[in-house]
Protein backbone atom coordinates (compact mmCIF):
# COMPACT_ATOMS: atom_id res chain seq x y z
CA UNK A 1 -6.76 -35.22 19.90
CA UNK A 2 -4.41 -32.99 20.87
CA UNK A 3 -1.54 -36.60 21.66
CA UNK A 4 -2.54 -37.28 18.14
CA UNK A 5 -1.67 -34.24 16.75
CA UNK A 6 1.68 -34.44 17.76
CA UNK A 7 2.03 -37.70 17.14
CA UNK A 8 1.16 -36.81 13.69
CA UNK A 9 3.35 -34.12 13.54
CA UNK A 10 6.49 -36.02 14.43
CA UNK A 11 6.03 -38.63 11.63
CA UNK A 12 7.97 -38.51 8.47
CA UNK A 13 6.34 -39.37 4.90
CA UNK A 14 6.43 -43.20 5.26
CA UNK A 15 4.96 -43.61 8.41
CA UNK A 16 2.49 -40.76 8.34
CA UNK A 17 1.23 -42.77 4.78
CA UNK A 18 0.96 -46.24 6.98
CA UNK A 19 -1.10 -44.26 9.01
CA UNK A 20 -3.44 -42.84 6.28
CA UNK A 21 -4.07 -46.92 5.15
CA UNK A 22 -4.68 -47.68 8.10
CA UNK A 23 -6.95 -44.61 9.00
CA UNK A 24 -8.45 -45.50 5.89
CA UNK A 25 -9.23 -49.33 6.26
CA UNK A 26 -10.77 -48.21 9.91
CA UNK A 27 -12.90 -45.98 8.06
CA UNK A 28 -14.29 -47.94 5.48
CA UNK A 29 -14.95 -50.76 8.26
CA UNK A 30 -16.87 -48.08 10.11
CA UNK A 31 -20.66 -47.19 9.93
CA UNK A 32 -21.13 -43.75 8.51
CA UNK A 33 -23.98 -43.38 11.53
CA UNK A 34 -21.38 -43.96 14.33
CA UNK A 35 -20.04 -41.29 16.05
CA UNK A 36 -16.58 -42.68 15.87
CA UNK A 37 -17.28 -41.94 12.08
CA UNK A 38 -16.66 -38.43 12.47
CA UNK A 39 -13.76 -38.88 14.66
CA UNK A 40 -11.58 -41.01 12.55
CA UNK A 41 -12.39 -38.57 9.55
CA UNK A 42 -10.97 -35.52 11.20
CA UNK A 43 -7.80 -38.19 12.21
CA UNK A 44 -7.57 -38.45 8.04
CA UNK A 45 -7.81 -35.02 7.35
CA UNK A 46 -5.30 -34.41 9.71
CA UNK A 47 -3.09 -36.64 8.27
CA UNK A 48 -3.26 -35.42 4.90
CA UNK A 49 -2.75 -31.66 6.24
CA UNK A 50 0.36 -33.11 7.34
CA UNK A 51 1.34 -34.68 4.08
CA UNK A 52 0.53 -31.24 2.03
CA UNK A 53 2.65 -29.28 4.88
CA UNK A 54 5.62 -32.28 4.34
CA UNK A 55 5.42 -31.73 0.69
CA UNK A 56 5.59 -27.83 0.58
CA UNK A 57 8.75 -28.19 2.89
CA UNK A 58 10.58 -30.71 -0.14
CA UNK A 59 9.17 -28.30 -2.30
CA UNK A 60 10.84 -25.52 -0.52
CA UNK A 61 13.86 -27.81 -0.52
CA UNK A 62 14.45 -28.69 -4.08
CA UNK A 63 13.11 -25.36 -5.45
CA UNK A 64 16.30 -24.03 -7.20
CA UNK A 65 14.72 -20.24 -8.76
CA UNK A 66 15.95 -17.81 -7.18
CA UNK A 67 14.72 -15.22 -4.83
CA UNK A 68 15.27 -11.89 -7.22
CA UNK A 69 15.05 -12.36 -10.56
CA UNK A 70 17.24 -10.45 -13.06
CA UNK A 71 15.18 -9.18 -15.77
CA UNK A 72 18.36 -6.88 -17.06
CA UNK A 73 19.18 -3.21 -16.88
CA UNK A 74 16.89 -0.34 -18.41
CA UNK A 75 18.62 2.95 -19.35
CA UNK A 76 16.50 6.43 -19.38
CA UNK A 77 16.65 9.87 -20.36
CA UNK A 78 14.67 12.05 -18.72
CA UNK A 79 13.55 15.41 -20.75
CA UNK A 80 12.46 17.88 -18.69
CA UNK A 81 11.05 20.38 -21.35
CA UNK A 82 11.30 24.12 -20.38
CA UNK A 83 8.21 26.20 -20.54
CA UNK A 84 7.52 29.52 -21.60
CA UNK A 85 4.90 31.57 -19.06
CA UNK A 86 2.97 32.00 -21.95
CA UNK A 87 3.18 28.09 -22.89
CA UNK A 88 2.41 27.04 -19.85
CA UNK A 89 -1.06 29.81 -19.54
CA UNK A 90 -2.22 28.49 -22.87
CA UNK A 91 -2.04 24.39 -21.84
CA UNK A 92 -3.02 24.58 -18.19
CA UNK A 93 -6.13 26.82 -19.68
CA UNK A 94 -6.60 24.65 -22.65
CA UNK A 95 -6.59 21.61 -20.17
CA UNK A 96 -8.90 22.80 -17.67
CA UNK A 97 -11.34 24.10 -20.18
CA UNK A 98 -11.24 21.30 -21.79
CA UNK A 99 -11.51 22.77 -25.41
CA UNK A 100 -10.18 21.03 -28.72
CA UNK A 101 -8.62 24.41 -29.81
CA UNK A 102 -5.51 26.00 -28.43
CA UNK A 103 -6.65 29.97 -28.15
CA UNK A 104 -2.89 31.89 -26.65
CA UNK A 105 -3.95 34.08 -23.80
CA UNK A 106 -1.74 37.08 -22.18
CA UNK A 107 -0.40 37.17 -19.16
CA UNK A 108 -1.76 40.39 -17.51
CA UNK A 109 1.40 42.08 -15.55
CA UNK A 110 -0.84 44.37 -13.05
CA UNK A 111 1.15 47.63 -12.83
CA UNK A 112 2.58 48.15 -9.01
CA UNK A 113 0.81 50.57 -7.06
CA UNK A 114 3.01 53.73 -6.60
CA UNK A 115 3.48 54.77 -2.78
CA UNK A 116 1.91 57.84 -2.24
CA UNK A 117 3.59 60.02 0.50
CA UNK A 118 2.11 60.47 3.50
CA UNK A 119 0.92 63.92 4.65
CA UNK A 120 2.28 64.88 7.50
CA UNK A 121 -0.22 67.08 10.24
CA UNK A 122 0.36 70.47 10.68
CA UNK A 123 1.47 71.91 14.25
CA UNK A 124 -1.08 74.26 14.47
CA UNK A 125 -4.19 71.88 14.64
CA UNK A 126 -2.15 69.66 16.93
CA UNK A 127 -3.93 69.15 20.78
CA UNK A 128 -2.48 68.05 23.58
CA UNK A 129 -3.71 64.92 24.33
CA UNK A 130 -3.56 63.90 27.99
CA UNK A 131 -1.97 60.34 28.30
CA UNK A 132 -2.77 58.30 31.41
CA UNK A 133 -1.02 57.79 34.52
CA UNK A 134 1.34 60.37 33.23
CA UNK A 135 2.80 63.18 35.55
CA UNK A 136 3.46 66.80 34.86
C-alpha cells in the first residue's frame, strides 16, 4: 500500500481521475464478499483524499483575499473621571451592598495617637546587674 500511496501522491488531476474510473470499474466488477473488495475501496478513498488535498492547493492558488483585512481606523477618547474619596465610599458601598438607594457615608479620619514620653528610671532604684563573661 504504502508503493501506492506514493504513486498516488505523485499524480496530477488527470491521471489521478483515470485512476478513480478505473478503480471504480474494478470495483463494481468485484463481489462485495471478496476480500479484494475492501482493498480496492481503501485504493478509492485514497484517491479521492488526494483529489480534495489537489483541490485545496488550486484553491490556495487562485484565492486572491487577502491575509489582513482592513476594516478602517477607529478613533477614542478615553475619560478617566476623577473621584472624590467621598464618591468613591458611597459607590464601592452602594455596589457591594447591593442596595437601589445611594445613602453618602463619611469617611472616618481616626485621630493619630500622640507619643507619650517615655519615663526615664531613676538612679536610685538602679542595681547593678552582673553581665556574663564580663571582668572587673
Amino acid at each position: 500500500m504504502d508503493d501506492y500511496f506514493l504513486k498516488i501522491q505523485g499524480l496530477k488531476e488527470e491521471p489521478l481521475f483515470e485512476e478513480i474510473k478505473k478503480l471504480n470499474q474494478k470495483l463494481y466488477q468485484m463481489n462485495p464478499n471478496s476480500p479484494m473488495f475492501q482493498q480496492v475501496k481503501d485504493m478509492l478513498s485514497m484517491c479521492k483524499e488526494r483529489h480534495k488535498d489537489i483541490m485545496l492547493e488550486y484553491r490556495e492558488k487562485t484565492d486572491k483575499t487577502p491575509d489582513i483585512l482592513e476594516i478602517g481606523e477607529i478613533e477614542s477618547v478615553v475619560y478617566t473621571p476623577e473621584y472624590s474619596e467621598q464618591e468613591l465610599l458611597t459607590s464601592l458601598t452602594n455596589f457591594y451592598s447591593q442596595e437601589k438607594t445611594s445613602k453618602p457615608l463619611t469617611v472616618d479620619t481616626a485621630p493619630v495617637p500622640e507619643i507619650e514620653p517615655q519615663p526615664e528610671p531613676s538612679s536610685e532604684f538602679t542595681i547593678e546587674v552582673p553581665k556574663f563573661g564580663a571582668k572587673k
